[in-house]
Protein backbone atom coordinates (compact mmCIF):
# COMPACT_ATOMS: atom_id res chain seq x y z
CA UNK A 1 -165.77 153.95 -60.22
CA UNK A 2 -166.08 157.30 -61.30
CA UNK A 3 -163.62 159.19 -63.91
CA UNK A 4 -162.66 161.53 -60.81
CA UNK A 5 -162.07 158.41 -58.39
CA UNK A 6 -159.82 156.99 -61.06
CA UNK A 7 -158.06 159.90 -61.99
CA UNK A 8 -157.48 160.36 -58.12
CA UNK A 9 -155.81 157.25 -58.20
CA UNK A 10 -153.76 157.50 -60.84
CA UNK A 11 -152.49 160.93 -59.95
CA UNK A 12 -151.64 159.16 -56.52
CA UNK A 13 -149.95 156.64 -57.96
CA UNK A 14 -147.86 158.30 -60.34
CA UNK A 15 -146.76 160.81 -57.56
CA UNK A 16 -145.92 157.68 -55.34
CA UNK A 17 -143.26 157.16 -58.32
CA UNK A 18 -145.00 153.40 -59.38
CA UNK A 19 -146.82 154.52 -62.65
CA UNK A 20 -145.31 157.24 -65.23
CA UNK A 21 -147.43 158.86 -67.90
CA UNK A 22 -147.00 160.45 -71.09
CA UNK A 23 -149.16 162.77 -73.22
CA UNK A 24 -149.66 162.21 -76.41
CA UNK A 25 -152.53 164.16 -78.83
CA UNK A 26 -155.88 164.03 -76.87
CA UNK A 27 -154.88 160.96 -74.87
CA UNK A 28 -153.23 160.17 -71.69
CA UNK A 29 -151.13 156.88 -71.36
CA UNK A 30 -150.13 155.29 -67.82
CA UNK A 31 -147.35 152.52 -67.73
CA UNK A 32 -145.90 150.79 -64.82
CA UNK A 33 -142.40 152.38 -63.92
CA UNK A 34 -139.55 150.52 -64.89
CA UNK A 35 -141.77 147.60 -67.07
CA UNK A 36 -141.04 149.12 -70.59
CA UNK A 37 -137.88 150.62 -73.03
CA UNK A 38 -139.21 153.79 -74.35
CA UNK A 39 -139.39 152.76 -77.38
CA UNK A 40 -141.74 149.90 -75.83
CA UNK A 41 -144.10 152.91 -75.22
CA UNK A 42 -144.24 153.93 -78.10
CA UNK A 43 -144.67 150.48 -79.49
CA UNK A 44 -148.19 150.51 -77.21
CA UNK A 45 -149.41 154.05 -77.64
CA UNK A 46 -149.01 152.82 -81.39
CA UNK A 47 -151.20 149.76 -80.78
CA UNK A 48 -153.73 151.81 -79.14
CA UNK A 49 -154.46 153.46 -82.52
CA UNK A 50 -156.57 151.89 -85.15
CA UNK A 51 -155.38 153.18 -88.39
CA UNK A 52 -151.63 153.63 -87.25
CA UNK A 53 -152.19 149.54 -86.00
CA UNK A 54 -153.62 148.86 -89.35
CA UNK A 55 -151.15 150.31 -91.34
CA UNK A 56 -148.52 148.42 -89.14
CA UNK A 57 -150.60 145.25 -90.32
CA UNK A 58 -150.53 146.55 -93.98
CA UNK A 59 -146.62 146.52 -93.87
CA UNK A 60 -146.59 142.40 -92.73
CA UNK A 61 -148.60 141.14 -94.57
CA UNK A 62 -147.41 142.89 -97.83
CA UNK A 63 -143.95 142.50 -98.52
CA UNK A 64 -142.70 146.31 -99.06
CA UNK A 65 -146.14 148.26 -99.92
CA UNK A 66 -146.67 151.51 -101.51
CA UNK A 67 -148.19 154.24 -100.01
CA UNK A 68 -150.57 154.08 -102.70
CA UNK A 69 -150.94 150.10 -101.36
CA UNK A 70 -151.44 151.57 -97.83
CA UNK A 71 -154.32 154.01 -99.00
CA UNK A 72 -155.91 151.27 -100.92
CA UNK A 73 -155.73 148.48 -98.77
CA UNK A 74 -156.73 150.14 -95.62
CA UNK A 75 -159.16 152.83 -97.12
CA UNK A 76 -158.22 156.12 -96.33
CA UNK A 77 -156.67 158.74 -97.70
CA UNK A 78 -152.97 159.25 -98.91
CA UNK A 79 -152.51 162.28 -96.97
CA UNK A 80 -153.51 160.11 -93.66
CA UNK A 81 -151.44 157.31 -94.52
CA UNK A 82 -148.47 159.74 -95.25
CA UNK A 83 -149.35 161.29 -91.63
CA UNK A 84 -149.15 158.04 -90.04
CA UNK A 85 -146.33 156.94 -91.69
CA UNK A 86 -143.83 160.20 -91.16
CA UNK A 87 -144.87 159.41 -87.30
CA UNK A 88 -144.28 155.95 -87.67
CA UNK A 89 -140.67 156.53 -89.18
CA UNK A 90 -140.02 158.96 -86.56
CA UNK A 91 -140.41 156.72 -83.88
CA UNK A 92 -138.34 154.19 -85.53
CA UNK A 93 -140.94 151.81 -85.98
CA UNK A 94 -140.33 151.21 -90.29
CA UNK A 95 -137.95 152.71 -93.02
CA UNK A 96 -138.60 154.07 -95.64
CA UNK A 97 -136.92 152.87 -99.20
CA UNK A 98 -136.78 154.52 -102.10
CA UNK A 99 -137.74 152.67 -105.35
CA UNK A 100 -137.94 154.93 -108.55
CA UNK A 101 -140.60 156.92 -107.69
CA UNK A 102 -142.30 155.03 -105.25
CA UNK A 103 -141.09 154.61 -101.74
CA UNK A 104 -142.01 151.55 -99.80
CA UNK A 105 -142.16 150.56 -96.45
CA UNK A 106 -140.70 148.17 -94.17
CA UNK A 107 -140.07 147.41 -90.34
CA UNK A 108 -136.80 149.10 -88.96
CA UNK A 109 -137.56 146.74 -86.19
CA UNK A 110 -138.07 143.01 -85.28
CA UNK A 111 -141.97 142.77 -85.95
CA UNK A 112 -141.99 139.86 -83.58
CA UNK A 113 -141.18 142.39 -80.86
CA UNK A 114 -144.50 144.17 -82.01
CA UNK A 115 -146.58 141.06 -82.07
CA UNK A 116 -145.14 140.41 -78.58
CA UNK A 117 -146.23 143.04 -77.00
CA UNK A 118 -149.72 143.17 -78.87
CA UNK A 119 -150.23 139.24 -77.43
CA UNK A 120 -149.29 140.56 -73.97
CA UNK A 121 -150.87 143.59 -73.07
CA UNK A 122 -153.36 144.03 -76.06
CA UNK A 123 -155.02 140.51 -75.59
CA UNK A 124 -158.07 141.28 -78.25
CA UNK A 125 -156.35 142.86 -80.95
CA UNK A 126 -153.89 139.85 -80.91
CA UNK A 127 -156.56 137.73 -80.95
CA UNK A 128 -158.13 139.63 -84.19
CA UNK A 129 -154.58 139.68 -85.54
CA UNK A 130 -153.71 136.20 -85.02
CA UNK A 131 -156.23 135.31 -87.39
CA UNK A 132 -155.09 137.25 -90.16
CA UNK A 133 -151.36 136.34 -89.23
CA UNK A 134 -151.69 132.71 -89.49
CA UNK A 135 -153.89 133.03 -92.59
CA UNK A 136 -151.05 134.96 -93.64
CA UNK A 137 -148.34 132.44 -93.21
CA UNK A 138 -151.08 129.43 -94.63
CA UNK A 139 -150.84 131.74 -98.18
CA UNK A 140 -147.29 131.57 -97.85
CA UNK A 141 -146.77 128.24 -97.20
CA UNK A 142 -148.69 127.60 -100.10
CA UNK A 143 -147.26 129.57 -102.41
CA UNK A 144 -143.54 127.98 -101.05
CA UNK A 145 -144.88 124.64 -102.12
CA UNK A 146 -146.59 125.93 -105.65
């Protein structure tokens, strides 16, 4: 199927009122109508992007990191992670706390939510994230017993 033939589709769907979509940057996101919260949206056009995903990943699986962790951890700069973060905030995703001069990061909401969603309708990305989750809780198990 050609780009055309799908965008023909999708234009007739959402005018039939069964898809929505919303813009966001370069990309164009379809979702069923009436199947997600906005802030459910949001939750997916999040998954959708790699570093904004990682950093997301960054914030479970250290308790309360840094900016500074962020950049480190993930690889990229501090001006990208603050980027990602101020959008990340925004949407009411994670809070940021201040600590002295640092501020740290944590989620505003349920991460479970999150990882319920990814399992759902981002099948491989769970499944590369459900490997470094239960890792995760293996190291913390540990260290409970230690």
């Amino acid at each position: 199927m050609s780009m055309g033939t799908t965008q023909y589709h999708l234009n007739l769907l959402e005018n039939q009122g069964k898809i929505s979509s919303e813009k966001q940057n370069l990309h164009k996101y379809y979702f069923p109508v009436g199947l997600f919260e906005k802030n459910e949206r949001d939750i997916l056009k999040i998954l959708n992007q790699e570093t904004a995903r990682e950093i997301l990943m960054m914030i479970l699986e250290k308790k309360n990191p840094t900016q500074t962790d962020i950049a480190n951890m993930i690889g990229i700069s501090s001006a990208s992670v603050n980027w990602h973060i101020k959008r990340l905030v925004e949407l009411g995703l994670i809070l940021e706390l201040k600590d002295g001069k640092f501020r740290r990061y944590t989620f505003e909401i349920d991460p479970k939510h999150i990882i319920s969603l990814m399992k759902n309708y981002h099948p491989n990305i769970w499944n590369r994230w459900s490997n470094r989750l239960a890792e995760m809780f293996l190291s913390l198990s540990k260290e409970d017993k230690e």
